[in-house]
Protein backbone atom coordinates (compact mmCIF):
# COMPACT_ATOMS: atom_id res chain seq x y z
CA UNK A 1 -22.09 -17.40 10.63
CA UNK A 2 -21.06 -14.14 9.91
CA UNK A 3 -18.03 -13.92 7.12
CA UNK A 4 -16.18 -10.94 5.51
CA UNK A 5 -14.42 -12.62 2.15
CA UNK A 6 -11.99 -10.11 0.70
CA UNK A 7 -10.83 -11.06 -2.84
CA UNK A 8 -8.87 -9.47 -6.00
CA UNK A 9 -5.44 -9.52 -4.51
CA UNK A 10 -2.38 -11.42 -6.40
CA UNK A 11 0.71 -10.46 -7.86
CA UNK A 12 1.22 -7.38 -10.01
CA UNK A 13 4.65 -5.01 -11.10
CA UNK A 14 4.95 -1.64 -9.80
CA UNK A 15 2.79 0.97 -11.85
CA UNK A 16 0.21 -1.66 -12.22
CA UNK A 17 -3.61 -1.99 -10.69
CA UNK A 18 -5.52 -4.20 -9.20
CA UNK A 19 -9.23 -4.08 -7.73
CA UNK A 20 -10.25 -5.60 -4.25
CA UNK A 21 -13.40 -6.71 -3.81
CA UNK A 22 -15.11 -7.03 -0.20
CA UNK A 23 -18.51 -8.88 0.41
CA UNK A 24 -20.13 -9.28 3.76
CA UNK A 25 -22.67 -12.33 5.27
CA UNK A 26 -25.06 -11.44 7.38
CA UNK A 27 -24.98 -7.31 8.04
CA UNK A 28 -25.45 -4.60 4.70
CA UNK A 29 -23.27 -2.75 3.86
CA UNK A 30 -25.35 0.17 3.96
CA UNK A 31 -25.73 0.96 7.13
CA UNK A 32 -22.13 1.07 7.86
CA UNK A 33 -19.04 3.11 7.39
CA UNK A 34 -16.20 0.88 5.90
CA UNK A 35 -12.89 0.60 5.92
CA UNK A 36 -10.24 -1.48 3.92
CA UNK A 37 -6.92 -1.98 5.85
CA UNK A 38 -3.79 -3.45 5.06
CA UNK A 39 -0.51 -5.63 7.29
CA UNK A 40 2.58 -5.66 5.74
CA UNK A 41 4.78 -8.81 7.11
CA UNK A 42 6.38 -7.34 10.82
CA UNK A 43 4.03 -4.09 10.86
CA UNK A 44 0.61 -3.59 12.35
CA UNK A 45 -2.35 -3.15 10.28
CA UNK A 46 -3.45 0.56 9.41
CA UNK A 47 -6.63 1.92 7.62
CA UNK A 48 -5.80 2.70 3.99
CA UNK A 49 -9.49 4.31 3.05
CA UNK A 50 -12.73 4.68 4.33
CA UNK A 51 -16.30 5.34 2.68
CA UNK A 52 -19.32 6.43 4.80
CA UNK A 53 -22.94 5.24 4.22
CA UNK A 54 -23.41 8.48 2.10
CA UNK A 55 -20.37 7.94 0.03
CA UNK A 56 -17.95 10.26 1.41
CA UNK A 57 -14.35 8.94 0.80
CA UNK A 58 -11.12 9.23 3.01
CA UNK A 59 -7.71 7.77 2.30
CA UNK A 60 -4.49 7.89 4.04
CA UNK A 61 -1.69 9.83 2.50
CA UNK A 62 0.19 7.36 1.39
CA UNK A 63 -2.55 6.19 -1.34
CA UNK A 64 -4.47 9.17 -1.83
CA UNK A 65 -4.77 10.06 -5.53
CA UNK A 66 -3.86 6.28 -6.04
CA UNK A 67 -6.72 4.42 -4.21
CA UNK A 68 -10.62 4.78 -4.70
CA UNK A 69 -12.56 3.18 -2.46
CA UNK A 70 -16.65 2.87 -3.41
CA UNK A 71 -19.63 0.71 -2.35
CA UNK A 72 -22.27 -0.72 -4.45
CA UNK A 73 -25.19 -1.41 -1.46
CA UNK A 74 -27.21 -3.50 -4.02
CA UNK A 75 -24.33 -5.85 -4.36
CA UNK A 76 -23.74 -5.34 -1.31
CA UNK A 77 -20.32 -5.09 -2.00
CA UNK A 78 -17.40 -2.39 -1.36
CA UNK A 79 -14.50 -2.01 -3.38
CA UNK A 80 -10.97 -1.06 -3.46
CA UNK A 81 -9.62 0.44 -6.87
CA UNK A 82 -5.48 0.21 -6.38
CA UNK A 83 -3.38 2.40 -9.25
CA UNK A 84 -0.06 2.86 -9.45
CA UNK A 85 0.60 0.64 -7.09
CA UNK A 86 4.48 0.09 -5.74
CA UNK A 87 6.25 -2.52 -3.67
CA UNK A 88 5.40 -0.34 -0.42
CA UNK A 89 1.54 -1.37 -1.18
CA UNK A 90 2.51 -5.33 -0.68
CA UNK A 91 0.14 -6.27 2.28
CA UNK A 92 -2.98 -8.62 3.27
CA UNK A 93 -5.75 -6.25 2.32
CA UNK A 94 -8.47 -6.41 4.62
CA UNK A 95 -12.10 -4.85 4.86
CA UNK A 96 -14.64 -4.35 8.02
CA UNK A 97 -16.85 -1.71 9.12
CA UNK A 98 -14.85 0.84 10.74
CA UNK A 99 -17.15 1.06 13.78
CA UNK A 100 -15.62 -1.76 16.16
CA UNK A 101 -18.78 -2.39 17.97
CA UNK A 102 -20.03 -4.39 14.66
CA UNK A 103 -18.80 -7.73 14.36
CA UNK A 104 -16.20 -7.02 17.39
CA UNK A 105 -12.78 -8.17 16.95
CA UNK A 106 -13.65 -10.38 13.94
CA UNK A 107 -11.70 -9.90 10.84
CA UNK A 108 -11.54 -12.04 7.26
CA UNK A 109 -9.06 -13.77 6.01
CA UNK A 110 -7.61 -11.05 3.66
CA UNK A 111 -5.95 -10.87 0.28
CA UNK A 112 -3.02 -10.50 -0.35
CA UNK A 113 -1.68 -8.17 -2.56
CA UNK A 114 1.99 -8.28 -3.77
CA UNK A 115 3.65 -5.34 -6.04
CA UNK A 116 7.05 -6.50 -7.60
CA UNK A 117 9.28 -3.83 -8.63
C-alpha cells in the first residue's frame, strides 16, 4: 500500500528550527517534483517549497530565506530545513509529489509543527 510518512514536527519557540523529514512507499523520489505543504487550523493547505528532480528549489514568500527544501534520492527521502521559524509557521506539514496525477488525491498523515512565541 502506498504511504507518505512525514516526520520531525513538534513543538519549538519562535527563532528556533526544526527539520521535516518525508519518506515515500512504493514510488522514488527521483522521478518526481516534490512539494511540502502546510494547513493551519481553519485555512486551506498551500505549497510552502518545491524541489524538482534536478534539484531546483522554489519557496513561497513567506519562508523564503527561512526554509530549504532538498532530496537525498538514495534515501529516498526529501527534506524540509525550517529556521527562524515563528508562530505563523504552526501547521500540519505535509509532503507529496507536486504532480497530482501520482498517487491522486492521497495525502499522509502530516506533522505537525507548532512555534510558541
Amino acid at each position: 500500500q502506498v504511504r507518505l510518512v512525514e516526520s520531525g514536527g513538534g513543538l519549538v519557540q519562535a527563532g528556533g528550527s526544526l527539520r521535516l523529514s518525508c519518506i515515500p512507499s512504493e514510488i522514488y523520489i527521483r522521478y518526481y517534483t516534490m512539494t511540502w505543504y502546510r494547513q493551519a487550523p481553519g485555512k486551506q493547505r498551500d505549497s510552502v517549497a518545491s524541489i524538482t528532480k534536478d534539484g531546483g528549489a522554489s519557496y513561497a514568500d513567506s519562508v523564503k530565506g527561512r526554509f530549504t527544501i532538498s532530496r537525498d534520492n538514495t534515501k529516498n527521502t526529501v527534506y524540509l530545513q525550517m529556521d527562524s521559524l515563528k508562530p505563523e509557521d504552526t501547521a500540519v506539514y505535509y509532503c507529496r509529489p507536486l504532480d497530482p496525477r501520482v498517487l491522486p488525491n492521497y495525502w499522509g498523515q502530516g506533522t505537525q509543527v507548532t512555534v510558541s512565541s
